[in-house]
Protein backbone atom coordinates (compact mmCIF):
# COMPACT_ATOMS: atom_id res chain seq x y z
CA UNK A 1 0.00 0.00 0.00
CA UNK A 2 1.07 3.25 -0.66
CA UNK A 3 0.13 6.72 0.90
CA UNK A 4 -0.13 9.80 -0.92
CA UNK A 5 0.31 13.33 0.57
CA UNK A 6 -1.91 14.32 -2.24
CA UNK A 7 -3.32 13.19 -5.65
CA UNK A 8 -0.08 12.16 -7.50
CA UNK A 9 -2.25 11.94 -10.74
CA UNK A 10 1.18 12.48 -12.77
CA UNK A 11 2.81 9.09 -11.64
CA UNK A 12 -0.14 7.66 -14.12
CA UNK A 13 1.69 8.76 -17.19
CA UNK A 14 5.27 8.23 -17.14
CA UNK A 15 8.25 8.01 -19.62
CA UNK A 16 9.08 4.16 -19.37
CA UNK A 17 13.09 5.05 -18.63
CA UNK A 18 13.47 5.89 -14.73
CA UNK A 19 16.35 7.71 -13.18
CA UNK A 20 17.21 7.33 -9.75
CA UNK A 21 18.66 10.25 -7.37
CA UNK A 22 18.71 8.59 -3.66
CA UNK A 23 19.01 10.54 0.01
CA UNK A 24 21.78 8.07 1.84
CA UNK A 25 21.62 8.73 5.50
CA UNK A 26 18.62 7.77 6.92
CA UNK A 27 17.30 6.33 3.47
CA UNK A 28 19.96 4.12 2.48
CA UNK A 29 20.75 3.30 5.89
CA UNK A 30 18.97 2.05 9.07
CA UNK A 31 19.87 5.27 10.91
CA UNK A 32 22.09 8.27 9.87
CA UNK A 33 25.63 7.79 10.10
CA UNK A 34 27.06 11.34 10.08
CA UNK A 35 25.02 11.62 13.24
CA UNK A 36 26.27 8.32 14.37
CA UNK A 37 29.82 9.00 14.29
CA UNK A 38 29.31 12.57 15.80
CA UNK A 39 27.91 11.21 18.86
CA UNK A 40 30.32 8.54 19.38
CA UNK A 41 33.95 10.72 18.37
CA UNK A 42 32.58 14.48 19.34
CA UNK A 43 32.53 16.17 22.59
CA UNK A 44 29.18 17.60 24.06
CA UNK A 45 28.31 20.49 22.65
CA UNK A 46 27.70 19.06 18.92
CA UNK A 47 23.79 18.88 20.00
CA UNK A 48 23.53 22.97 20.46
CA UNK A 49 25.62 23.06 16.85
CA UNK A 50 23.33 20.86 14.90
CA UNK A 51 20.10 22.41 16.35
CA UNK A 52 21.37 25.86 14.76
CA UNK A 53 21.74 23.79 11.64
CA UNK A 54 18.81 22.31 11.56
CA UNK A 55 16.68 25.88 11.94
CA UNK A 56 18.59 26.96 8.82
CA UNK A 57 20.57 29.39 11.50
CA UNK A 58 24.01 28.23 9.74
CA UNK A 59 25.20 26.45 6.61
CA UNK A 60 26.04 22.97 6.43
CA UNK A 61 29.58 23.89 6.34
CA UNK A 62 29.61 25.74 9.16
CA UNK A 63 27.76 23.32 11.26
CA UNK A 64 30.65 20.82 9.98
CA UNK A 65 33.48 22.56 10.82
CA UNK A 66 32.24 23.29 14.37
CA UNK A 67 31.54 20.45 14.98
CA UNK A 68 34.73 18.81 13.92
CA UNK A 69 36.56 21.15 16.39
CA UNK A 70 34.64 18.70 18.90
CA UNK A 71 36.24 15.30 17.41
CA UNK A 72 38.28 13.33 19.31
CA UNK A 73 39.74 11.56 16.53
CA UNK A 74 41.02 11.89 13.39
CA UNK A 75 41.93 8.50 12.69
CA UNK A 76 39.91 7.72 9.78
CA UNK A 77 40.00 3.69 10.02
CA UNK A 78 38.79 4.09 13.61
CA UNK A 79 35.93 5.59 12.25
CA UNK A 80 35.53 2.81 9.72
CA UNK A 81 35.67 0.47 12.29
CA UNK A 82 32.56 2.37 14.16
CA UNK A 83 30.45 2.22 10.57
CA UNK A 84 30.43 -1.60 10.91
CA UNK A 85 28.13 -1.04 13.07
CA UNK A 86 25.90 0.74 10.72
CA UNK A 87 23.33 -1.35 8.98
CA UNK A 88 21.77 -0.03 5.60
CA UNK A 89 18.24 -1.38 4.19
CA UNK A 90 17.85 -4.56 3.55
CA UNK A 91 16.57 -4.40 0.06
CA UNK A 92 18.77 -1.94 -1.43
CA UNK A 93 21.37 -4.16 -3.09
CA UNK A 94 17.93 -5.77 -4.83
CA UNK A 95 17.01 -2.58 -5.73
CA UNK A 96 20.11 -1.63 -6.89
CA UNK A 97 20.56 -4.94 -8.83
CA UNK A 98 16.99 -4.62 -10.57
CA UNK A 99 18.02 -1.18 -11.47
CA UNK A 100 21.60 -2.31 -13.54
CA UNK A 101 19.29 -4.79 -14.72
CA UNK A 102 17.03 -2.57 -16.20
CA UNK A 103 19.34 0.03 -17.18
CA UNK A 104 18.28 2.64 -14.97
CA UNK A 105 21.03 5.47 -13.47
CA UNK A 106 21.12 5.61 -9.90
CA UNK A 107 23.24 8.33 -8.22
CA UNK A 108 23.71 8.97 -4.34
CA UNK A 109 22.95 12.66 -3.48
CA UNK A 110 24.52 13.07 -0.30
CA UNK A 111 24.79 16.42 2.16
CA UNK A 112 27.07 13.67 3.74
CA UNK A 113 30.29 12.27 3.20
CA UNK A 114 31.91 10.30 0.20
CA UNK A 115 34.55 8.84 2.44
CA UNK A 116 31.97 6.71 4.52
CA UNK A 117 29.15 6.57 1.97
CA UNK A 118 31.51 4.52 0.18
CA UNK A 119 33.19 2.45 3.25
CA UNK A 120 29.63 1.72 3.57
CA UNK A 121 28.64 0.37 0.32
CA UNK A 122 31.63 -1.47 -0.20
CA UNK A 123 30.88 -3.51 3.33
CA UNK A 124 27.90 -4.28 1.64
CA UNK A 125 28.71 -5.41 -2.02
CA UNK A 126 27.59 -2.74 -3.56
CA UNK A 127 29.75 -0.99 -6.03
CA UNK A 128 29.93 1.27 -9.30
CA UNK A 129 27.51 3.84 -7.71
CA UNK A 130 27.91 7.46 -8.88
CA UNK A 131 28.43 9.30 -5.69
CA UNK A 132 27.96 12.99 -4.83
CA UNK A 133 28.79 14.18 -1.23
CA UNK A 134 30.83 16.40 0.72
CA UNK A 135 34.52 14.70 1.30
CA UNK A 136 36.59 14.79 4.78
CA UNK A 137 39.78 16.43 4.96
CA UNK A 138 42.34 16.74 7.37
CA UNK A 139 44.08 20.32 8.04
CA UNK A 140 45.59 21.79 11.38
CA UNK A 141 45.19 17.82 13.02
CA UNK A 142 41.54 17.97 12.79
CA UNK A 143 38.86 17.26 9.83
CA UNK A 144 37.42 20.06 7.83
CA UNK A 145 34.58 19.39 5.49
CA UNK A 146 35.06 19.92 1.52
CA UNK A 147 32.26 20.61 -0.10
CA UNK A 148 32.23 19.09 -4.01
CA UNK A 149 29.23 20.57 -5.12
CA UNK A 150 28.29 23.46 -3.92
CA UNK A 151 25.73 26.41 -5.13
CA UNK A 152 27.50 29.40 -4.51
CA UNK A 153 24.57 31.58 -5.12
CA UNK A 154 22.93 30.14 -1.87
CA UNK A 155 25.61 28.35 0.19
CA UNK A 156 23.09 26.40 2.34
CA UNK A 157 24.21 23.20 1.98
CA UNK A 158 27.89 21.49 1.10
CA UNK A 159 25.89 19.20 -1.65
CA UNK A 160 23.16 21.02 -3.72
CA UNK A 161 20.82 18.32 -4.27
CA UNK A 162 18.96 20.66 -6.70
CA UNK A 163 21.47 21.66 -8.91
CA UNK A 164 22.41 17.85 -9.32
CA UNK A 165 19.18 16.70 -9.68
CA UNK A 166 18.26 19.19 -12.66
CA UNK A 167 22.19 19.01 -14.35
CA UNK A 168 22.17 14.73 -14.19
CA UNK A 169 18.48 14.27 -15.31
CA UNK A 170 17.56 13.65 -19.13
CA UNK A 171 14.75 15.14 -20.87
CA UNK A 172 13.84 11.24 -21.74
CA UNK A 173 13.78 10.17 -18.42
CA UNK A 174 11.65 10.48 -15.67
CA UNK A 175 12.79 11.42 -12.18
CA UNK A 176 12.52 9.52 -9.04
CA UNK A 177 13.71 11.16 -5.96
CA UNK A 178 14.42 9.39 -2.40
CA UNK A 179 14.89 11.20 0.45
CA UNK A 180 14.04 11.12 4.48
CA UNK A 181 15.28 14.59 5.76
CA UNK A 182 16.34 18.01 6.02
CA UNK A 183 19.01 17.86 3.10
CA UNK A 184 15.83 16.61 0.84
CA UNK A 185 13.92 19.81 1.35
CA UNK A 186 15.03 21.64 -2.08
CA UNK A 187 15.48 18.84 -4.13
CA UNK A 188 12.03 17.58 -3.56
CA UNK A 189 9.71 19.61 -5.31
CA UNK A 190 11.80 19.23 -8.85
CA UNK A 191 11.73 15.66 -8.95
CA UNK A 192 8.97 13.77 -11.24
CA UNK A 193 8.42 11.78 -8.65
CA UNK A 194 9.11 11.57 -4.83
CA UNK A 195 9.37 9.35 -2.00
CA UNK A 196 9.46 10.33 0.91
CA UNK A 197 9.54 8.89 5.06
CA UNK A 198 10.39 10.11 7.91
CA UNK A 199 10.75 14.06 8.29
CA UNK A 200 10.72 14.99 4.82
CA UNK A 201 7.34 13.20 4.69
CA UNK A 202 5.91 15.42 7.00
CA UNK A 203 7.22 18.33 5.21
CA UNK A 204 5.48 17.53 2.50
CA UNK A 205 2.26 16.70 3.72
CA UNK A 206 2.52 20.12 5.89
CA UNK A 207 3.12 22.23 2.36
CA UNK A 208 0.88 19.95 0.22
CA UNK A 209 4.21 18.76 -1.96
CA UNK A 210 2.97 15.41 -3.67
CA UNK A 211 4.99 12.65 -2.14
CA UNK A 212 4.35 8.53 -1.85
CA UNK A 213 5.17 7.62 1.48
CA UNK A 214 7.84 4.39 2.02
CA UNK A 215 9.05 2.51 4.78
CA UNK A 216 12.01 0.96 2.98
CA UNK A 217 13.39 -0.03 -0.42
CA UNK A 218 10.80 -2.89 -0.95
CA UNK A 219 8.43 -0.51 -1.61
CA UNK A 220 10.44 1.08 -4.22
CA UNK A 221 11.11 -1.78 -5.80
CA UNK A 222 7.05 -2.73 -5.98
CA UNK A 223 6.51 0.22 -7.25
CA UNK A 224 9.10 0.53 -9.90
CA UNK A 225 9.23 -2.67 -11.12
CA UNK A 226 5.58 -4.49 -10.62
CA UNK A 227 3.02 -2.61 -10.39
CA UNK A 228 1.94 -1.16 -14.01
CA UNK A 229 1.66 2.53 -14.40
């Protein structure tokens, strides 16, 4: 079953060619690892820092930066060793698979960061994935954040979901967004289609943006690949 923050009469005609941009933290995975890895290598004082972030008081890269000053690390295989612990959906190497399969592009739009997105994925099998996130640097012993792909005209975040989303699509292709949070808030009213959980669900329900709710990749891959449109 799927829910629908409004009548999403335009899913009903669609180009036949899908292309996939996909949220990581929090979508890919079980819970967000970012916000994992702050909790267990940063000093208190991350939460105030992140709360400023998350009322659009500072930019991603700000919020980064300060909070890096808090690590207690910057050995970057000790923080691999804490990802093992970080579990991603279930059904995304199917859906992943079924995509190859069927020729569809699937790229990782992530306000996140390359170096564990792809620890991550590689734990897991999954490889070849077009990847666009923030990467971690190291500069006066501690990490900085580099942000790849950035809009300068706005500066919010360190990965402009947008501004990928609209430069990667294809005029014969429709699509698909995936997202569960803050970072999805642009992006999500340019995609064909959008699924959404979590807070970006509510978002959308609370500023009527049409959205198909999903609790994890299954769903996605019912949608995109069983039932007819």
């Amino acid at each position: 079953k799927f829910y629908k923050s409004q009548p999403y009469d335009k899913i009903m005609v669609m180009m036949s060619k899908k292309i996939f941009f996909i949220d990581f933290d929090g979508t890919i995975t079980e819970k967000d690892a970012v916000n994992s890895m702050i909790s267990k290598f940063c000093r208190d004082g991350w939460q105030k820092i992140g709360k400023l972030w998350e009322k659009g008081e500072i930019t991603t890269e700000e919020c980064a930066n300060q909070i890096f000053e808090l690590c207690t690390t910057t050995n970057i295989n000790e923080i691999y060793s804490f990802l093992d612990t970080i579990s991603i959906d279930s059904y995304f190497k199917k859906f992943v698979d079924l995509c190859e399969s069927n020729n569809y592009p699937v790229f990782i739009l992530s306000d996140g960061y390359e170096e564990l997105i792809k620890y991550i994925l590689n734990k897991n099998k999954i490889k070849n994935l077009k990847i666009y996130a923030n990467r971690m640097t190291i500069k006066n012993n501690r990490f900085h954040i580099l942000p790849m792909y950035k809009n300068y005209n706005c500066g919010k975040c360190g990965t402009c979901k947008r501004q990928l989303l609209n430069s990667l699509r294809t005029n014969n292709c429709q699509a698909v967004y995936i997202g569960d949070g803050r970072s999805d808030i642009c992006v999500c009213r340019y995609a064909d289609v959008l699924f959404a959980k979590n807070y970006l669900w509510q978002y959308c329900k609370q500023n009527s943006i049409p959205a198909i709710q999903f609790n994890n990749f299954h769903d996605i891959i019912n949608w995109t690949f069983k039932i007819k449109q």
